[in-house]
Protein backbone atom coordinates (compact mmCIF):
# COMPACT_ATOMS: atom_id res chain seq x y z
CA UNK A 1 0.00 0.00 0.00
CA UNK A 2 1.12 3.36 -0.41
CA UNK A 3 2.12 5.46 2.89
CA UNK A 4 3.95 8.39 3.53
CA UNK A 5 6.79 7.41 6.49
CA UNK A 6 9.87 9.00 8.17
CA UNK A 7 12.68 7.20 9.72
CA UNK A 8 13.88 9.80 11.88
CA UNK A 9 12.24 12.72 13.63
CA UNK A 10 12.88 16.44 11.57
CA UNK A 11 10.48 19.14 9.21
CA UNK A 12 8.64 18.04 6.81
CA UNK A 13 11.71 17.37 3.88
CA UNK A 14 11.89 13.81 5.97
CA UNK A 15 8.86 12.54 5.03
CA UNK A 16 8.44 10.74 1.53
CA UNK A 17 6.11 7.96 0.20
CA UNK A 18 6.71 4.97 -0.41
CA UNK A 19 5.11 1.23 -0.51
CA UNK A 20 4.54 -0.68 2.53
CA UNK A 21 2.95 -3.55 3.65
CA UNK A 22 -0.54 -3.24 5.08
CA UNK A 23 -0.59 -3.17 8.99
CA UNK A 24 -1.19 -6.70 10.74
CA UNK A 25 -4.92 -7.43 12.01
CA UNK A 26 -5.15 -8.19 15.41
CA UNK A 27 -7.89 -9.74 17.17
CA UNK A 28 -9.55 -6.56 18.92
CA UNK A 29 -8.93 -3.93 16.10
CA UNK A 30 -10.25 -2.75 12.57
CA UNK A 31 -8.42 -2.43 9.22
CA UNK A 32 -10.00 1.24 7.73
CA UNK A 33 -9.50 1.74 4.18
CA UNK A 34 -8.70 6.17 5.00
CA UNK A 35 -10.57 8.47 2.71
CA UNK A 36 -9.43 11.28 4.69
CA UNK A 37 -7.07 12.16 7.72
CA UNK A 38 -7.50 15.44 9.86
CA UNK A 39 -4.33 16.74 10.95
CA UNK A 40 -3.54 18.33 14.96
CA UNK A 41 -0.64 19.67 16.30
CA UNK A 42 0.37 16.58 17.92
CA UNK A 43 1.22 15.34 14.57
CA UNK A 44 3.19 18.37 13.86
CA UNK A 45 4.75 17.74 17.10
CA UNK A 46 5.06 13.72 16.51
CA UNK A 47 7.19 15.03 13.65
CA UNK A 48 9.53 17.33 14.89
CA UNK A 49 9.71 15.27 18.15
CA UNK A 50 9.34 18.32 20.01
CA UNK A 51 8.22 18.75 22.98
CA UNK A 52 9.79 15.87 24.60
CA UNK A 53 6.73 14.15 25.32
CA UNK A 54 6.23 13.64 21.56
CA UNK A 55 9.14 11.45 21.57
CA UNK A 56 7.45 8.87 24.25
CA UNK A 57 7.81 5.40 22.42
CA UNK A 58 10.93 6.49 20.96
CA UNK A 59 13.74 8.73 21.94
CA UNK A 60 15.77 8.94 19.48
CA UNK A 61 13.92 7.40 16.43
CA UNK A 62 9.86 7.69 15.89
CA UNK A 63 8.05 4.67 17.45
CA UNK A 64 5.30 5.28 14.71
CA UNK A 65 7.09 5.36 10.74
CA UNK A 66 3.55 6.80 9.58
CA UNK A 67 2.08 9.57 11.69
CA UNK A 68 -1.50 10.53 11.29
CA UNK A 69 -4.54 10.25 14.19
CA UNK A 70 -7.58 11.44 12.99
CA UNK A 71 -9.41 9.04 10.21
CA UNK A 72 -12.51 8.68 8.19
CA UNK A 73 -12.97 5.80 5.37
CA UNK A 74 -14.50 2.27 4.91
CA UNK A 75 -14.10 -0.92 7.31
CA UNK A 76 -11.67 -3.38 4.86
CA UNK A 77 -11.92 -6.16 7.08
CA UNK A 78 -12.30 -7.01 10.44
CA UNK A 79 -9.95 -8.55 13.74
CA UNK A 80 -11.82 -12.12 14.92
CA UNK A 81 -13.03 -10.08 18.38
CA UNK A 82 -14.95 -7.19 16.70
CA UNK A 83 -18.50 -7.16 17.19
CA UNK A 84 -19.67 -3.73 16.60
CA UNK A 85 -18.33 -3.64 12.35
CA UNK A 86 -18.38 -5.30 9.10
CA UNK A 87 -16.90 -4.73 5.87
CA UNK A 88 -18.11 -2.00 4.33
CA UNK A 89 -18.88 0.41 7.32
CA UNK A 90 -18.12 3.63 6.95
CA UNK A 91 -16.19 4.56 10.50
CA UNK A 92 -14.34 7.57 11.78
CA UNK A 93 -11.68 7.71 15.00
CA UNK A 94 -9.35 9.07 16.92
CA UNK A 95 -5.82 6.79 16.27
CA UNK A 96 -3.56 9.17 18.52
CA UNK A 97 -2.28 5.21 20.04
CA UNK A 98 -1.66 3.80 17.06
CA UNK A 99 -1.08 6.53 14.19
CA UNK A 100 -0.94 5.27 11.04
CA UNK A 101 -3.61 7.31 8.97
CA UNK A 102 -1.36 9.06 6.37
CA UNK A 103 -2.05 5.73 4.45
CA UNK A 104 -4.46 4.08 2.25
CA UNK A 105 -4.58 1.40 4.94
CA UNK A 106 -4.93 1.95 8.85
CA UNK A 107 -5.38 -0.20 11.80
CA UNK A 108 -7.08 1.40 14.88
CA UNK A 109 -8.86 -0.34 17.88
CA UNK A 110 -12.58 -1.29 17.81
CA UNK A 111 -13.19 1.09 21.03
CA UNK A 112 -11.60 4.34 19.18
CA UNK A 113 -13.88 3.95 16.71
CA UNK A 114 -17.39 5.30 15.71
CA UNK A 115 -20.15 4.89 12.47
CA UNK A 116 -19.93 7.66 10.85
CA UNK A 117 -22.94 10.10 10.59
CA UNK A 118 -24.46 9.79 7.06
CA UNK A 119 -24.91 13.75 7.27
CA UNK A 120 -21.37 14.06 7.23
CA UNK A 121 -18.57 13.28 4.52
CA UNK A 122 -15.42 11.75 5.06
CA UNK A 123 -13.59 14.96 5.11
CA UNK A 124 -15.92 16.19 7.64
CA UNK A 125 -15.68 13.60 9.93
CA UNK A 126 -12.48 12.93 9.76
CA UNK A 127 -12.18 16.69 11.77
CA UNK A 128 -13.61 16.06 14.47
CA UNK A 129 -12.08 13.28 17.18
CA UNK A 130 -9.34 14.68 18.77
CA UNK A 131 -9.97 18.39 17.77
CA UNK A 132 -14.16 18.00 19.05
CA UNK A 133 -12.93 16.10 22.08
CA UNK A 134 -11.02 19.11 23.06
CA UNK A 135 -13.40 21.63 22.50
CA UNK A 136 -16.05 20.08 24.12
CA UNK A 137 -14.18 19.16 27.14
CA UNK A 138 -12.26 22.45 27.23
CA UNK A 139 -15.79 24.27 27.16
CA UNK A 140 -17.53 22.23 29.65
CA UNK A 141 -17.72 25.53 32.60
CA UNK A 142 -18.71 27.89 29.85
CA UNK A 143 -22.14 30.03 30.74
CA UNK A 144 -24.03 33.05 30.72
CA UNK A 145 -22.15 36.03 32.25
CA UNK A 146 -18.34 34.27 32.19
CA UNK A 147 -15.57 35.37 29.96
CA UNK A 148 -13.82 32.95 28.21
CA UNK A 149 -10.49 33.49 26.78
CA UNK A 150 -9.30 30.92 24.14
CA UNK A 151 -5.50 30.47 23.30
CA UNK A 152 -5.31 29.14 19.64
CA UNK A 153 -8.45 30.02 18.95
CA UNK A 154 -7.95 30.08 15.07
CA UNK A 155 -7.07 26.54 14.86
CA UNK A 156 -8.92 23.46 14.31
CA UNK A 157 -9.56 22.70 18.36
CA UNK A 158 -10.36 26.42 18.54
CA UNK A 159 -12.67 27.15 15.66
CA UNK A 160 -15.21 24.28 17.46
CA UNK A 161 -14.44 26.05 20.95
CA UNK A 162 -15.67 29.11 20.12
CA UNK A 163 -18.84 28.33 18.71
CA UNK A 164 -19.13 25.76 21.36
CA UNK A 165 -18.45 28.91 24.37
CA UNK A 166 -20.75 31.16 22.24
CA UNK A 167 -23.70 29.26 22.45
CA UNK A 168 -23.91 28.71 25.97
CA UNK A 169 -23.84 32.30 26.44
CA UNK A 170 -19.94 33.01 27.53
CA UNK A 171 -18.24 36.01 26.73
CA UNK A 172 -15.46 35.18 24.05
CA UNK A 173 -12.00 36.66 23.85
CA UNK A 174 -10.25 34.80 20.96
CA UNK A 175 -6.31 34.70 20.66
CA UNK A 176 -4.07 34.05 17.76
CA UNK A 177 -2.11 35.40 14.39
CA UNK A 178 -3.19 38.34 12.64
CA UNK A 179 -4.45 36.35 9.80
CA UNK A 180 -6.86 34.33 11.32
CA UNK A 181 -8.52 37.53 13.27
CA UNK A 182 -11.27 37.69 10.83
CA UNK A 183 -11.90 33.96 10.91
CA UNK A 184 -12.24 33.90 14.52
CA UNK A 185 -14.35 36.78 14.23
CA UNK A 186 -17.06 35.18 11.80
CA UNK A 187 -17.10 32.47 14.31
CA UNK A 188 -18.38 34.37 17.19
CA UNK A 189 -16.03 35.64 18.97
CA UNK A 190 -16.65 38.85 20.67
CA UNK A 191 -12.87 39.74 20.62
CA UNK A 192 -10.18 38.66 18.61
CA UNK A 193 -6.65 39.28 19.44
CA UNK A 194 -3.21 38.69 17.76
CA UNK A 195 -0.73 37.50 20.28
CA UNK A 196 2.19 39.14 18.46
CA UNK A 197 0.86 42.66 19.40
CA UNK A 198 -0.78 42.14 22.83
CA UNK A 199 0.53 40.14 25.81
CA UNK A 200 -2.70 38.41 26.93
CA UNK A 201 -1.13 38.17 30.09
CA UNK A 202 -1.08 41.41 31.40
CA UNK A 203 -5.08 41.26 31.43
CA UNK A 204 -5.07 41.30 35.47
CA UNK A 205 -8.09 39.51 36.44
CA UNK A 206 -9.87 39.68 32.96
CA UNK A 207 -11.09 36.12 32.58
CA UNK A 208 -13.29 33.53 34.51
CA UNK A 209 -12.17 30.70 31.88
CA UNK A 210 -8.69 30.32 29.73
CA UNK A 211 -8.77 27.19 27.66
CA UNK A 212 -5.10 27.33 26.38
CA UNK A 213 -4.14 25.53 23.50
CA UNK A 214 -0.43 26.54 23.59
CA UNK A 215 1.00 26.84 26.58
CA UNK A 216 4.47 28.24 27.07
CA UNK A 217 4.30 30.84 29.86
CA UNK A 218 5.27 30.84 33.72
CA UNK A 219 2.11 29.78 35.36
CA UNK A 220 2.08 32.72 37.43
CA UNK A 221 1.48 35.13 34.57
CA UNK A 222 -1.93 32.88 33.57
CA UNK A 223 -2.27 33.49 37.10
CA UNK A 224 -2.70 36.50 37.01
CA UNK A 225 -5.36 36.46 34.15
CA UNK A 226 -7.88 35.38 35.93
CA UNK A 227 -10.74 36.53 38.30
CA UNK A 228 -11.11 35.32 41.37
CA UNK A 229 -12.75 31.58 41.36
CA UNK A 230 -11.33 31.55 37.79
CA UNK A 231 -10.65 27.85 35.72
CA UNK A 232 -7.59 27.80 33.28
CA UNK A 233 -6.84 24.69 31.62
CA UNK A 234 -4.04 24.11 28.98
CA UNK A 235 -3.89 21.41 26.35
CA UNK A 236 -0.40 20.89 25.02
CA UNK A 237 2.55 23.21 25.02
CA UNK A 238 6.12 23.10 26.43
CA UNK A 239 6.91 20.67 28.57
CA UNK A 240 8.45 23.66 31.15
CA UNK A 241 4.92 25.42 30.46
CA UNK A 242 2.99 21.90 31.18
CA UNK A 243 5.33 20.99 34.34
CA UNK A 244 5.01 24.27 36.18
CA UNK A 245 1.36 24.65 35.59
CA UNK A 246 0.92 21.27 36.48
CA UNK A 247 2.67 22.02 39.90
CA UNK A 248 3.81 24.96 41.53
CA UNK A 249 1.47 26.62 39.38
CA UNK A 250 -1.84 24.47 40.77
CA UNK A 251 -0.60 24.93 44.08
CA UNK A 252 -0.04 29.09 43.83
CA UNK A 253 -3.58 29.03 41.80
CA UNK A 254 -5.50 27.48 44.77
CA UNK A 255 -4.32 29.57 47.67
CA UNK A 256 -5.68 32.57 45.97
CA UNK A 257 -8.93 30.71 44.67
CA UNK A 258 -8.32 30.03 41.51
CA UNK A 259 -7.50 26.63 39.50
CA UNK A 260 -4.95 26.04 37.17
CA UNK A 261 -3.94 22.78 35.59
CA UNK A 262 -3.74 20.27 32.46
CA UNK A 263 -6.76 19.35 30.97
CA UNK A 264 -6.74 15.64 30.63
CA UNK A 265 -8.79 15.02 27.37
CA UNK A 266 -11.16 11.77 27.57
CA UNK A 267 -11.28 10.10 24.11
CA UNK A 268 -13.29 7.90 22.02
CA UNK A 269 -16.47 8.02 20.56
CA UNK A 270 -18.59 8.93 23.67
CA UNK A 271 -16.83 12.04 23.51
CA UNK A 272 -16.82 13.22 20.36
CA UNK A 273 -19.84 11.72 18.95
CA UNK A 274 -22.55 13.83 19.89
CA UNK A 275 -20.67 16.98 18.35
CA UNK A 276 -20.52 15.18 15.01
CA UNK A 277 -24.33 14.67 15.31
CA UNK A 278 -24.54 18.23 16.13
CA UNK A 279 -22.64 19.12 13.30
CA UNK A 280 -24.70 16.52 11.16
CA UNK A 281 -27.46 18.38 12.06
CA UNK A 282 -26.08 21.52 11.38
CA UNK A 283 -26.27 23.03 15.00
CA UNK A 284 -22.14 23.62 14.46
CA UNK A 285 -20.35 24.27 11.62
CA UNK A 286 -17.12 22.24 10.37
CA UNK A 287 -14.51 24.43 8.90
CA UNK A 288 -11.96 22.91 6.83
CA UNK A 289 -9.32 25.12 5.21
CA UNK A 290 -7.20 23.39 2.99
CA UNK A 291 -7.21 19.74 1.50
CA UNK A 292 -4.33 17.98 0.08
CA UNK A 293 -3.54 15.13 -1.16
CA UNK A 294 -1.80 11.65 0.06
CA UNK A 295 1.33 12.68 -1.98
CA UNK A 296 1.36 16.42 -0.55
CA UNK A 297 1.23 15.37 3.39
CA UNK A 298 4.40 17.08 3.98
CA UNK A 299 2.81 20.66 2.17
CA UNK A 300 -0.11 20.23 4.61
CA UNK A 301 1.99 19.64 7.30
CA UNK A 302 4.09 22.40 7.09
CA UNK A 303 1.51 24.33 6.38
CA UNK A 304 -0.66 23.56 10.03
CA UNK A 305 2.93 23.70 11.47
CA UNK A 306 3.98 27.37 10.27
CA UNK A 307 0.21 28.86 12.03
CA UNK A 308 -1.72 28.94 8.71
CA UNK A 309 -4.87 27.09 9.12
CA UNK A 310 -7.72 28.28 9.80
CA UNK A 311 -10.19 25.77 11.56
CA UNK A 312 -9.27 22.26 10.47
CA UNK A 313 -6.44 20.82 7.45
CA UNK A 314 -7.58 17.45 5.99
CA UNK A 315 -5.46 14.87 3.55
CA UNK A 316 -7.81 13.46 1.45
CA UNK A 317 -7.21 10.09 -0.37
CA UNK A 318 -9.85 9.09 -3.34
């Protein structure tokens, strides 16, 4: 089958395609035949092995030759333990475990995946397990009268956020690159800022919520954004960013009444379904920037990985 691998971790030049053999079935998982392949950060950061945490699995050479998390296609056959598909299905899943999705062929475990919405096209769904997930989760205290501050708003995790905040009635201040202000903008959000020309950190006390979606601060200057009984929660970053907010930075938070921590993402279906039936329904919208295809993986990577997308980048395989 054709794949596009890397044997060591680097930018984009290391990637290349080439023919490999299928992935082995095993008893409890699902060969998917990928029509399309969202991509997230943590492939970006899969592929530059950086941060650190990236490299779990492997050190100093990738665990995973093929990266790619987030797929959409057709069940091509089936491990002797599956019960809930047949051949033929048309499933989408979060494969963060296994990777694997920049392929025509993927193997993912029965429990990652879900039936895909028949309201939705491949493309479509493929956007929405780890990046819905997120959102959802990162959303969760959002309500009438709090203002919510999202970090990376312009991105594919961000784009659902915002809606997500809007419509249970938060007030939504939006950070990212210049470009994407607009975009951020026609998604809701009652402010948009560019990071490059304002340090959202010197907002003393301006937020009840900070979802952060790329963390790389001291935790005392999140801190310091928000109100008292305020919730920030960070989903990737540095590791120093991660470590201190994880620690001294929880600790500092709750003497003066405030929380600050990691936000521990709960996949699988039961967590991003209901947002894809949402979106099936048309209650949120599913932005998808770019496509590419199997052949131009390393364009779209570099691409998500030098800020450009706005909302979601997809790899599309007829």
């Amino acid at each position: 089958m054709k794949a596009v691998v890397r044997d060591r971790y680097g930018k984009p030049e290391v990637l290349r395609v080439d023919d490999i053999d299928p992935p082995q079935l095993e008893a409890h998982h699902v060969l998917v035949r990928v029509r399309a392949v969202s991509l997230n950060l943590s492939d970006w950061e899969c592929l530059v092995g950086s941060p650190l945490y990236s490299r779990i699995g492997g050190l100093r050479r990738p665990a995973s030759r093929v990266l790619g998390s987030d797929i959409a296609g057709t069940v091509e056959a089936v491990g002797s333990a599956v019960t809930r598909f047949a051949v033929g299905d048309e499933v989408y899943g979060d494969n963060l475990g296994q990777m694997g999705g920049f392929a025509e062929l993927a193997r993912a475990p029965e429990k990652m995946l879900a039936h895909k919405p028949a309201g939705l096209t491949f493309v479509q769904a493929s956007t929405l397990p780890q990046a819905g997930a997120i959102a959802v989760q990162g959303t969760a205290l959002a309500a009438p009268g709090k203002r919510l501050l999202i970090n990376g708003g312009g991105g594919g995790s961000g784009s659902f956020a915002i809606q997500l905040a809007k419509e249970a009635g938060a007030h939504v201040a939006a950070v990212d690159n210049a470009e994407k202000l607009d975009f951020m903008r026609s998604l809701g959000a009652d402010e948009v800022i560019d990071y490059r020309t304002r340090n959202i950190t010197r907002d003393r006390a301006a937020y009840d919520l900070v979802l952060d979606l790329v963390a790389h601060r001291n935790p005392f200057a999140y801190r310091r954004m928000l109100a008292r009984g305020g919730t920030y929660r960070c989903v990737g970053g540095t590791v120093r960013a991660l470590l201190g907010i994880a620690t001294v930075g929880a600790v500092a938070a709750k003497a003066t009444r405030r929380s600050l921590g990691v936000l521990m993402v709960k996949t699988g279906p039961a967590h991003f379904g209901p947002l894809a039936e949402r979106c099936a329904a048309g209650e949120v919208a599913i932005h998808v920037d770019r496509t590419f295809a199997l052949d131009a993986v390393p364009d779209a990577l570099r691409y998500l990985g030098e800020g450009h997308a706005r909302g979601k980048v997809v790899v599309e395989i007829p």
